[in-house]
N, C-alpha and C. Protein backbone atom coordinates (compact mmCIF):
# COMPACT_ATOMS: atom_id res chain seq x y z
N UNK A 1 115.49 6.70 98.09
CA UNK A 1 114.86 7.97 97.83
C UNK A 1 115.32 8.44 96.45
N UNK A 2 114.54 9.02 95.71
CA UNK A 2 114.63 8.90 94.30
C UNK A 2 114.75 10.26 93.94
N UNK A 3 115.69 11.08 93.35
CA UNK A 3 116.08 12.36 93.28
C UNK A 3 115.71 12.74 91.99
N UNK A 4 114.77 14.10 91.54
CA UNK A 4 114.18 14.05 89.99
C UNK A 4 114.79 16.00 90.02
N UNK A 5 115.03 16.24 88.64
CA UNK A 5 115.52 17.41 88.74
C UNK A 5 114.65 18.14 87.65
N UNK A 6 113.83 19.35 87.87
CA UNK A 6 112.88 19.73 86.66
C UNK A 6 113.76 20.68 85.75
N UNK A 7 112.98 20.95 84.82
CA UNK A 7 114.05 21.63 83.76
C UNK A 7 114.32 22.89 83.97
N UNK A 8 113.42 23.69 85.03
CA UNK A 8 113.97 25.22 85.38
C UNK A 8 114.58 25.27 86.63
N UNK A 9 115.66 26.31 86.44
CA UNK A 9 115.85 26.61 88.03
C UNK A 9 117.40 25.49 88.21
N UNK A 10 117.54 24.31 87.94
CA UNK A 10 118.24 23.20 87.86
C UNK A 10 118.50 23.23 89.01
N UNK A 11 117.53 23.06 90.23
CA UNK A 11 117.33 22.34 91.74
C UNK A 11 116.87 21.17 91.63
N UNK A 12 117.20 20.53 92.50
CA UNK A 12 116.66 18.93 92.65
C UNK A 12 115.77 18.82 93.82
N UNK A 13 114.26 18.00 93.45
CA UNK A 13 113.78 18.04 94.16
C UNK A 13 113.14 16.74 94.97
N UNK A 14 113.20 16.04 96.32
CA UNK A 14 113.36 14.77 96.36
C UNK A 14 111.63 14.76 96.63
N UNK A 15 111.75 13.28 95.84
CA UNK A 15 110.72 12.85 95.11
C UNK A 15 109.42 11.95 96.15
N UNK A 16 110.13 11.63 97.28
CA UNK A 16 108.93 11.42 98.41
C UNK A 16 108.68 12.97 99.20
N UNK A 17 108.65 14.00 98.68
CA UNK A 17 108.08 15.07 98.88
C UNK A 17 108.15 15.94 100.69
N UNK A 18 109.23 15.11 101.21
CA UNK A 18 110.02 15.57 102.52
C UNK A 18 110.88 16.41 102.75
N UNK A 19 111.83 17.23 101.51
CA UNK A 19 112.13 17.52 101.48
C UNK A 19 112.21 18.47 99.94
N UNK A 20 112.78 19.66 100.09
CA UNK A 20 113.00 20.28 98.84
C UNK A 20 114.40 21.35 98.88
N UNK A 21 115.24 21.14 97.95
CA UNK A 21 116.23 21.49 97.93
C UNK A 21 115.94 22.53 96.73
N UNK A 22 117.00 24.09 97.56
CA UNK A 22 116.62 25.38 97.13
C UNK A 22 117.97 25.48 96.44
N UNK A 23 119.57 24.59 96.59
CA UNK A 23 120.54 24.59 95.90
C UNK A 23 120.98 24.92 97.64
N UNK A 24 122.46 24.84 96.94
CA UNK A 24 123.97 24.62 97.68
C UNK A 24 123.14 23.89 98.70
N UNK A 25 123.50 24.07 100.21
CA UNK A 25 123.10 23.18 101.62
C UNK A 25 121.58 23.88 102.01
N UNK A 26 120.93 24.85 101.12
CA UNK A 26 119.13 24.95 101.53
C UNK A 26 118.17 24.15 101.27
N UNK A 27 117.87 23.52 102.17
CA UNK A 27 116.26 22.73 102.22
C UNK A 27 115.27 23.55 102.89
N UNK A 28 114.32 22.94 101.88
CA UNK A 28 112.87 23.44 102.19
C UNK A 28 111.99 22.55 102.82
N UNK A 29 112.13 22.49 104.15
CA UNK A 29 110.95 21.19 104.32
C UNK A 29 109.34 21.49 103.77
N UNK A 30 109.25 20.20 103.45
CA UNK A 30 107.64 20.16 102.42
C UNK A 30 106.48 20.37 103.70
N UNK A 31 105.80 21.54 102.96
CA UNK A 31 104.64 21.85 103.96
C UNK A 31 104.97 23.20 104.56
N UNK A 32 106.18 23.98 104.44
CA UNK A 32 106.32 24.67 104.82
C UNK A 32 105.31 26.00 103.97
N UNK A 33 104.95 25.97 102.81
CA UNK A 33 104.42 26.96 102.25
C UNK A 33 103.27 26.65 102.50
N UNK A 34 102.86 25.56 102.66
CA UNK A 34 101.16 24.97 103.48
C UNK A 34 101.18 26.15 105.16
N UNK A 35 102.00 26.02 105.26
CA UNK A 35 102.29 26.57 106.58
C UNK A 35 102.36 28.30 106.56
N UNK A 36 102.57 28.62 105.47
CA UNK A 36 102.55 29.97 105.53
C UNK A 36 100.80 30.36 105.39
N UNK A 37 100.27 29.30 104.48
CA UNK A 37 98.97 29.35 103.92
C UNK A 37 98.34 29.59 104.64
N UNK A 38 98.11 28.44 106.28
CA UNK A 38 97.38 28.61 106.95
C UNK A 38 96.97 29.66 108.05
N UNK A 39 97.83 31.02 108.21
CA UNK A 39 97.74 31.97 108.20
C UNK A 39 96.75 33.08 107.81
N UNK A 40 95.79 32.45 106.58
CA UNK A 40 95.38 33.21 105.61
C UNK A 40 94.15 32.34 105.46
N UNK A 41 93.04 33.22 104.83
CA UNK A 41 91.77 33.02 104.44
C UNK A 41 91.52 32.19 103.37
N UNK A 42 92.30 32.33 102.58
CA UNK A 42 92.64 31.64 101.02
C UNK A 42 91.84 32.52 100.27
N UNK A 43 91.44 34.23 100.32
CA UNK A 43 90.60 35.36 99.91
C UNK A 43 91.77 35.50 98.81
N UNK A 44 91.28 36.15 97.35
CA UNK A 44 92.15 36.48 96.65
C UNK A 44 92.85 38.12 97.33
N UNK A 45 92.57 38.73 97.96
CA UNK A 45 93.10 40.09 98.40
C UNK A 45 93.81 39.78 99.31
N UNK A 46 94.15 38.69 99.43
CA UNK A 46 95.30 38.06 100.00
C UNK A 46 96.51 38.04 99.65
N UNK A 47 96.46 37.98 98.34
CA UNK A 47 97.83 37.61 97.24
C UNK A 47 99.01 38.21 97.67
N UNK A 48 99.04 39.03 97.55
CA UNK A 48 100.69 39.91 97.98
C UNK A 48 100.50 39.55 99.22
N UNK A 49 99.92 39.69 100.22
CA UNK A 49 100.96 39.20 101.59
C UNK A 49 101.43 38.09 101.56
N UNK A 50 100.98 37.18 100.82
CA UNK A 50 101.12 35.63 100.88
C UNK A 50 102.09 35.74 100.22
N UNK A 51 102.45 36.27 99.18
CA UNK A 51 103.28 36.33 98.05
C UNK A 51 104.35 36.97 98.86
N UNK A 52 104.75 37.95 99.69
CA UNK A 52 105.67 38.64 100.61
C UNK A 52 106.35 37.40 101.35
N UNK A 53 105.55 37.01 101.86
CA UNK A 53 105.78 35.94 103.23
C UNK A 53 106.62 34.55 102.59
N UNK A 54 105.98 34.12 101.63
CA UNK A 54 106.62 33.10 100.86
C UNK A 54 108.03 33.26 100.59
N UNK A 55 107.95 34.46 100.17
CA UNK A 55 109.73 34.80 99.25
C UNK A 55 110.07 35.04 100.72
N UNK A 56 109.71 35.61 101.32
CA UNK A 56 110.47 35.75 102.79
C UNK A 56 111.15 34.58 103.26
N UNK A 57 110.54 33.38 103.51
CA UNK A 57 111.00 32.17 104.00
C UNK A 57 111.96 31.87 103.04
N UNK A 58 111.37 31.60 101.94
CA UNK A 58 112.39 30.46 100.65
C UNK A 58 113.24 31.72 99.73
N UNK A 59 113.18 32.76 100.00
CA UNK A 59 113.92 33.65 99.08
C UNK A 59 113.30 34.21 97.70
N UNK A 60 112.73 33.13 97.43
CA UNK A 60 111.86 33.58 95.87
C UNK A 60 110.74 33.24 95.93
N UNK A 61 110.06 33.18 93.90
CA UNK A 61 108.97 32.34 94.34
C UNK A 61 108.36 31.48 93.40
N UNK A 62 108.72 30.13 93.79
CA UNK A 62 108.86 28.66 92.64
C UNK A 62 107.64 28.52 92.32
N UNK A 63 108.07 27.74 91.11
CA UNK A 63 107.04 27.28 90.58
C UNK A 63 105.84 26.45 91.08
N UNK A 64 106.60 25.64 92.35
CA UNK A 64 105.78 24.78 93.07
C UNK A 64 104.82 25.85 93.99
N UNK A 65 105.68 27.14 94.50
CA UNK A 65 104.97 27.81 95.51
C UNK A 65 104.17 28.43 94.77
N UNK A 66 103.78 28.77 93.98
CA UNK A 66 103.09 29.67 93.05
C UNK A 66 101.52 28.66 92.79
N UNK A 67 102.02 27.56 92.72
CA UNK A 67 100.73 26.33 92.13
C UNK A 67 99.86 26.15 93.38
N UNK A 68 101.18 26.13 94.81
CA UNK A 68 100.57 25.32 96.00
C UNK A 68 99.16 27.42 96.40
N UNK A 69 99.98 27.89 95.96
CA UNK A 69 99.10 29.29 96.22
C UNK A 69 97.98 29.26 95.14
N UNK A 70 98.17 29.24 93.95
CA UNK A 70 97.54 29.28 92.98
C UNK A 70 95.69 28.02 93.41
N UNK A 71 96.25 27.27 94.36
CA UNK A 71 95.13 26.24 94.74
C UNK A 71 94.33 26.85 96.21
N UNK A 72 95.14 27.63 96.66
CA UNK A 72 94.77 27.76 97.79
C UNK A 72 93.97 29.12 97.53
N UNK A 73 93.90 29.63 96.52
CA UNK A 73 93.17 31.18 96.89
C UNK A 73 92.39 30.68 95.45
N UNK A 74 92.37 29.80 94.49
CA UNK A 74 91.41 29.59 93.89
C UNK A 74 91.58 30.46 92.85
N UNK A 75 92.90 30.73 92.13
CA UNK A 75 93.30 31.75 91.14
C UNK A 75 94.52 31.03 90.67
N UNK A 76 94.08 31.06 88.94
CA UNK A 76 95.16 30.43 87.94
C UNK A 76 96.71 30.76 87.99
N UNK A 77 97.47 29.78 87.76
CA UNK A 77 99.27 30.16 88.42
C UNK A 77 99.49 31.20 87.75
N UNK A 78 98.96 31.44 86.05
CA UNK A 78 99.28 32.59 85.52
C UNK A 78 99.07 33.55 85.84
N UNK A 79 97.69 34.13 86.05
CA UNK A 79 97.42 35.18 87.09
C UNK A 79 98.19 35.33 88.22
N UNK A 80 98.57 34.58 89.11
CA UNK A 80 99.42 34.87 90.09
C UNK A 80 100.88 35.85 89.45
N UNK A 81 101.43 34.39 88.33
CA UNK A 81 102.24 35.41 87.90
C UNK A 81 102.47 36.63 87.30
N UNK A 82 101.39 36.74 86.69
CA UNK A 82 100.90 37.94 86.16
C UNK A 82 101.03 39.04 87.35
N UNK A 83 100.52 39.04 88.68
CA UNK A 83 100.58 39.56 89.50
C UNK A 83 101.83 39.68 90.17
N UNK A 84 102.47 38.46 90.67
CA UNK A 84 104.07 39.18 90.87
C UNK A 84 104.80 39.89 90.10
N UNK A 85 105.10 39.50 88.84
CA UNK A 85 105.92 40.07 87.62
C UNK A 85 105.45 41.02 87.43
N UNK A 86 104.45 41.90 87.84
CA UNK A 86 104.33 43.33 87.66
C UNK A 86 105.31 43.86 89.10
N UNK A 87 105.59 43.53 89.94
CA UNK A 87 106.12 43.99 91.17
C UNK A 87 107.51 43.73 91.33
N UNK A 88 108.84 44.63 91.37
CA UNK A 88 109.91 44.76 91.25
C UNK A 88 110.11 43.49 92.34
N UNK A 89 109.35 43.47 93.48
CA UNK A 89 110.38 43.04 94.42
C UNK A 89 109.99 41.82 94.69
N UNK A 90 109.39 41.06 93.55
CA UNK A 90 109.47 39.47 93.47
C UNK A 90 110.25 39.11 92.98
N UNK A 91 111.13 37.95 93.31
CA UNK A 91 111.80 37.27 92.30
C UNK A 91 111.66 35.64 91.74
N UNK A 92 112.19 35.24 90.77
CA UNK A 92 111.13 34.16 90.21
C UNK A 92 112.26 32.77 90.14
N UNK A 93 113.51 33.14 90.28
CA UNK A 93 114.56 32.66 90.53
C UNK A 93 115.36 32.56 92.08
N UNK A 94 116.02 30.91 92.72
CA UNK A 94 116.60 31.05 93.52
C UNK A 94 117.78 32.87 93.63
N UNK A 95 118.09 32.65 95.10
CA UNK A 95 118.76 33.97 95.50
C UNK A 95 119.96 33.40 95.96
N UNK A 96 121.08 34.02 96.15
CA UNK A 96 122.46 33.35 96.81
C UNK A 96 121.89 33.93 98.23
N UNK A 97 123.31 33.26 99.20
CA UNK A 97 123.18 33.48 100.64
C UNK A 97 123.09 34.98 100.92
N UNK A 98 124.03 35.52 100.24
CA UNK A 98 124.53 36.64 100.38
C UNK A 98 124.42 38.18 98.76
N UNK A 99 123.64 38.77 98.87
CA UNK A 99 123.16 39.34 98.37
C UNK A 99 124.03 40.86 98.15
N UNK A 100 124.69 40.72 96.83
CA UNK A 100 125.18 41.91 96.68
C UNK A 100 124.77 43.51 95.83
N UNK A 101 124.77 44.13 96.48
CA UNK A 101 123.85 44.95 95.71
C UNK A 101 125.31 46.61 95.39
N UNK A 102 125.18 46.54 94.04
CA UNK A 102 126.09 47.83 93.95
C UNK A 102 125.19 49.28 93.26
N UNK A 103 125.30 49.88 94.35
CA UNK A 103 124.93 51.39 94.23
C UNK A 103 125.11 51.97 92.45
N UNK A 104 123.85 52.75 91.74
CA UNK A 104 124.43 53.55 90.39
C UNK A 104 123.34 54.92 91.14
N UNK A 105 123.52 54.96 92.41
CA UNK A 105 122.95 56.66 92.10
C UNK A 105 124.01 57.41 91.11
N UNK A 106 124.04 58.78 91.23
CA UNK A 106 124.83 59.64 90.58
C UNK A 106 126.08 59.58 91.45
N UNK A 107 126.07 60.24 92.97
CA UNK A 107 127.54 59.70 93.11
C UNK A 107 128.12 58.54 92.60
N UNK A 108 128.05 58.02 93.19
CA UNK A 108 128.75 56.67 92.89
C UNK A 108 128.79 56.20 91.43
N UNK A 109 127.95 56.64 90.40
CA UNK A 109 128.29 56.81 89.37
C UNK A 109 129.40 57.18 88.18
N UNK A 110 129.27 58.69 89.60
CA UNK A 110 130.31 59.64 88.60
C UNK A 110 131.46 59.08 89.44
N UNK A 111 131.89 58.53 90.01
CA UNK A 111 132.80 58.18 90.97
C UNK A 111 133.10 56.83 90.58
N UNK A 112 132.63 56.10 89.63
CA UNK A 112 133.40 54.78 89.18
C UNK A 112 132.75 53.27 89.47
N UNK A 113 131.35 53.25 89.75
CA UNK A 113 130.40 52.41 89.99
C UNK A 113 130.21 51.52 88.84
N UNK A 114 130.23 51.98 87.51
CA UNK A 114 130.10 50.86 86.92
C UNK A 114 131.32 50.34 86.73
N UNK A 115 132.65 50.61 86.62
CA UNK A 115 134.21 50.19 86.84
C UNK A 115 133.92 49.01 88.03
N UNK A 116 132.84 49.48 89.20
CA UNK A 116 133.16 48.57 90.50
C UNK A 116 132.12 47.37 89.77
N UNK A 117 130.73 47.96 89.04
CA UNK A 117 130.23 46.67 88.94
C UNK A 117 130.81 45.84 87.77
N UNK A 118 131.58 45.97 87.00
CA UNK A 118 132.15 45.25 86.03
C UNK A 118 132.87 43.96 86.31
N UNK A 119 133.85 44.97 87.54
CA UNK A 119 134.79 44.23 88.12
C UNK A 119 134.15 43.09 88.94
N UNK A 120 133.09 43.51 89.45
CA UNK A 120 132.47 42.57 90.45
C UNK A 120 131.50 41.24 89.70
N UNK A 121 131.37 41.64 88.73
CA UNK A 121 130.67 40.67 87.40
C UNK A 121 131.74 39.69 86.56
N UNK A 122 132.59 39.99 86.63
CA UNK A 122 134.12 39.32 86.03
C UNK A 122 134.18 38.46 87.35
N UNK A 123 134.51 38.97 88.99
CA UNK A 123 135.51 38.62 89.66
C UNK A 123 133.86 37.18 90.01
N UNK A 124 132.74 37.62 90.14
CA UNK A 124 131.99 36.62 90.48
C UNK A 124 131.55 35.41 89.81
N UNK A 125 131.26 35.95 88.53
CA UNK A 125 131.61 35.00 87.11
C UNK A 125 129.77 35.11 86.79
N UNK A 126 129.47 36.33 87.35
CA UNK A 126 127.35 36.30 87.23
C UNK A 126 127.27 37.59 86.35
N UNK A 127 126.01 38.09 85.58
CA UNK A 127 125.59 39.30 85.71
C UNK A 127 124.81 39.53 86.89
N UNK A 128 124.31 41.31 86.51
CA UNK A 128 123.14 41.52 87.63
C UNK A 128 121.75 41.12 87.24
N UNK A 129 121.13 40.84 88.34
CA UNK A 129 119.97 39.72 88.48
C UNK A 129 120.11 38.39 88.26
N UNK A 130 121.74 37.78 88.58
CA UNK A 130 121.87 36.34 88.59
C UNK A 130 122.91 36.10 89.64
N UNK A 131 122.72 34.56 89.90
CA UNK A 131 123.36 34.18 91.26
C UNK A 131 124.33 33.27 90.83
N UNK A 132 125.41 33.45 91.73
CA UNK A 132 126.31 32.25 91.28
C UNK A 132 125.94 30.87 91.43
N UNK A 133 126.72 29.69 90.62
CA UNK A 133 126.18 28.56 90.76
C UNK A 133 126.33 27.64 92.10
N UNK A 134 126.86 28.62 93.12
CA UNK A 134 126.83 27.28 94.36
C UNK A 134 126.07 27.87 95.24
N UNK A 135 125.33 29.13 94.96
CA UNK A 135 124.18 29.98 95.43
C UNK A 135 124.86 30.54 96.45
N UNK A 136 125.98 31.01 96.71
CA UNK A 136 126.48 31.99 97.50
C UNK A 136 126.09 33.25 97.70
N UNK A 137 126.32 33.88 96.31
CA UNK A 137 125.93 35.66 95.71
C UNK A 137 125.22 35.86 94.74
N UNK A 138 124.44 36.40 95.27
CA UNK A 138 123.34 37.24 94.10
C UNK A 138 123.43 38.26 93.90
N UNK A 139 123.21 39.12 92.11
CA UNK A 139 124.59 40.30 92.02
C UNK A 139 123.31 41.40 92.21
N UNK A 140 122.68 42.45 92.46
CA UNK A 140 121.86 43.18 91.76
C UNK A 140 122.64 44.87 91.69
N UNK A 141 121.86 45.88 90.93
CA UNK A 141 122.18 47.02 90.88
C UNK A 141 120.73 47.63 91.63
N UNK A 142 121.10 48.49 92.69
CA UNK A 142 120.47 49.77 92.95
C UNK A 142 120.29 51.06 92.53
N UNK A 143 119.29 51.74 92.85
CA UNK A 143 119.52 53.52 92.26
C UNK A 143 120.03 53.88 93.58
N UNK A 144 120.16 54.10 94.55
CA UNK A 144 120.75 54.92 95.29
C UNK A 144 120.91 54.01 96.89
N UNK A 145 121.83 53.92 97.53
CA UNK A 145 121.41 53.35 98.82
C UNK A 145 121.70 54.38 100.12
N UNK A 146 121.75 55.47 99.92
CA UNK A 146 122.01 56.77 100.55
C UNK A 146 123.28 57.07 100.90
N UNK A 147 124.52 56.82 100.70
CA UNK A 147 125.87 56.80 101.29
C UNK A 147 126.39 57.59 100.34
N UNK A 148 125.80 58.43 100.07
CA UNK A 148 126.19 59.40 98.58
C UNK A 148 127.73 60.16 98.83
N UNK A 149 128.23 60.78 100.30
CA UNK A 149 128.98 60.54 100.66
C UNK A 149 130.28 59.53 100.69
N UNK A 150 130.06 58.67 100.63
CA UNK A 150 130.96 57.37 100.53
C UNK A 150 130.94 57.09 99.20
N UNK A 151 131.21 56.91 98.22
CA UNK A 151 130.78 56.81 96.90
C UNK A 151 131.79 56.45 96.00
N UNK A 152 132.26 55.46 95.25
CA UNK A 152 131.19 54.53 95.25
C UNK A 152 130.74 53.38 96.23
N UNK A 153 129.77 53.06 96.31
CA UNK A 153 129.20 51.88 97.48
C UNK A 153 128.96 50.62 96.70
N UNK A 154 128.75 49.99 97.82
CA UNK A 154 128.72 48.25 97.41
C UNK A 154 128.49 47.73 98.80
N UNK A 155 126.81 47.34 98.84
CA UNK A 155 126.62 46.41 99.94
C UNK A 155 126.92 45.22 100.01
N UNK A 156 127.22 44.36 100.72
CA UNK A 156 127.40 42.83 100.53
C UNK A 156 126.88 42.21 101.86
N UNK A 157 126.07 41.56 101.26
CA UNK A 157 125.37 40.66 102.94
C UNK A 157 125.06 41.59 103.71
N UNK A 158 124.70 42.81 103.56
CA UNK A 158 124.09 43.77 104.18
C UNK A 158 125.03 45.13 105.51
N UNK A 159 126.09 44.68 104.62
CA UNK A 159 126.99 45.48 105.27
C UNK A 159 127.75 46.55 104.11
N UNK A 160 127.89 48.06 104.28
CA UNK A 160 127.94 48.64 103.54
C UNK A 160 129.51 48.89 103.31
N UNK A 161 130.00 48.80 101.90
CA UNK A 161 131.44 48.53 101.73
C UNK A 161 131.80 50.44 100.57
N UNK A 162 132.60 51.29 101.90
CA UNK A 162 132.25 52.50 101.02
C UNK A 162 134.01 52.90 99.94
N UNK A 163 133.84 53.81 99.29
CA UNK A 163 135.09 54.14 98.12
C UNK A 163 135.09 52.74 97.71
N UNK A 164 134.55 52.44 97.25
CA UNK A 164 135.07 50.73 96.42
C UNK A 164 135.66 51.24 95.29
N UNK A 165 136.63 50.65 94.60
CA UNK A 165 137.68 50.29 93.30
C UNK A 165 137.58 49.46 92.83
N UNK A 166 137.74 49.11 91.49
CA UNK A 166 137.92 47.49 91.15
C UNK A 166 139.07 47.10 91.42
N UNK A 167 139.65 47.65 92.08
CA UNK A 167 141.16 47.04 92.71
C UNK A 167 140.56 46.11 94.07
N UNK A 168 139.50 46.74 95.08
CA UNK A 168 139.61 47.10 96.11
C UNK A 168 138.57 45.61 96.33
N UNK A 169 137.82 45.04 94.89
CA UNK A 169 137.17 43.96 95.00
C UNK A 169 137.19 42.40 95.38
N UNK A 170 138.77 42.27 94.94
CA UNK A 170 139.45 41.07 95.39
C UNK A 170 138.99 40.89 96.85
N UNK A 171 139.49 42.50 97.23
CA UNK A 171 139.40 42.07 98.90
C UNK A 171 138.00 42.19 99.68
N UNK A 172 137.05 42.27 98.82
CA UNK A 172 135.91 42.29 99.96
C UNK A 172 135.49 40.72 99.33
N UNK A 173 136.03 40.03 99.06
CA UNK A 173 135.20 38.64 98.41
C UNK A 173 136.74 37.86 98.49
N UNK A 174 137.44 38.20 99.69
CA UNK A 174 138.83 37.37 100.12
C UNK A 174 138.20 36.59 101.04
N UNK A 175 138.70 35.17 100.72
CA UNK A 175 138.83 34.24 101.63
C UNK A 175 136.94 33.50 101.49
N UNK A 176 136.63 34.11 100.57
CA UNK A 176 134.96 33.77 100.27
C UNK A 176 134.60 33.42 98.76
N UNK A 177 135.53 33.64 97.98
CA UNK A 177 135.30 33.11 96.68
C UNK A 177 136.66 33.43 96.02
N UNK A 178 136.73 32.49 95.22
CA UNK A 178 138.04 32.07 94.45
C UNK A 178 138.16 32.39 93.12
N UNK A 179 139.16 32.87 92.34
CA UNK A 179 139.02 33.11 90.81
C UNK A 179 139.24 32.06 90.42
């Protein structure tokens, strides 16, 4: 089996088309975005749900998924992209497992949020809107996640981590990532 790696993204993707690797231990079995397809009319007023559902399964949305859509609704890949990339909540790049998102409402602001995201950008070795390289964590910034109270915040894997410090960062990423 013959392993070919394209120049974006730097995933490898195996080349009798059985499999597709999303990085660290995620596979994509092939056909699976065929599978979301068939769901659907192949109508262009289709696009965003299809486009929802896709990133839902695989996390983002590749180049391959974009083409295998781009055939199926009968609309150029650019246009497609044209159409996600206007919409915040596509992304065009793999995602880590675990998705960290640090709060800049105003509390948490005035309360030391960018101190926490600095620290958390040093201690991970990413900026925000990038994932580490063994696809663990993906860093992003929010405007507010309501814990205005608790402040500053820092979700991680969907659990809300409140008064964070950059002291206090070591320990929510103990025993899960290494300096």
């Amino acid at each position: 089996m013959a392993l070919t790696r394209p120049d974006n993204f730097n995933l490898w993707y195996v080349a009798d088309s059985r499999t597709v690797s999303l990085g660290g231990d995620r596979i994509m079995p092939a056909g699976e975005i065929a599978e979301i397809l068939s769901r659907f009319r192949g109508k262009r007023e289709e696009l965003i749900p299809i486009l929802q559902q896709v990133q839902d399964r695989i996390g983002y949305l590749s180049d391959e998924a974009i083409n295998e859509i781009s055939e199926f609704i009968n609309m150029s890949s650019s246009k497609i992209f044209g159409v996600a990339s206007f919409y915040a909540q596509f992304r065009f790049t793999p995602v880590g497992r675990k998705k960290v998102m640090v709060c800049q409402g105003t509390a948490c602001h005035v309360r030391g949020a960018p101190l926490v995201l600095e620290e958390i950008k040093r201690h991970l070795g990413i900026n925000e809107g990038e994932t580490t390289p063994d696809f663990e964590y993906s860093l992003e910034t929010v405007a507010c996640i309501g814990c205005c109270a608790l402040a500053p915040c820092v979700v991680v894997d969907g659990k809300v981590e409140a008064k964070v410090t950059p002291r206090k960062v070591k320990r929510l990423f103990r025993g899960e990532k290494t300096e």
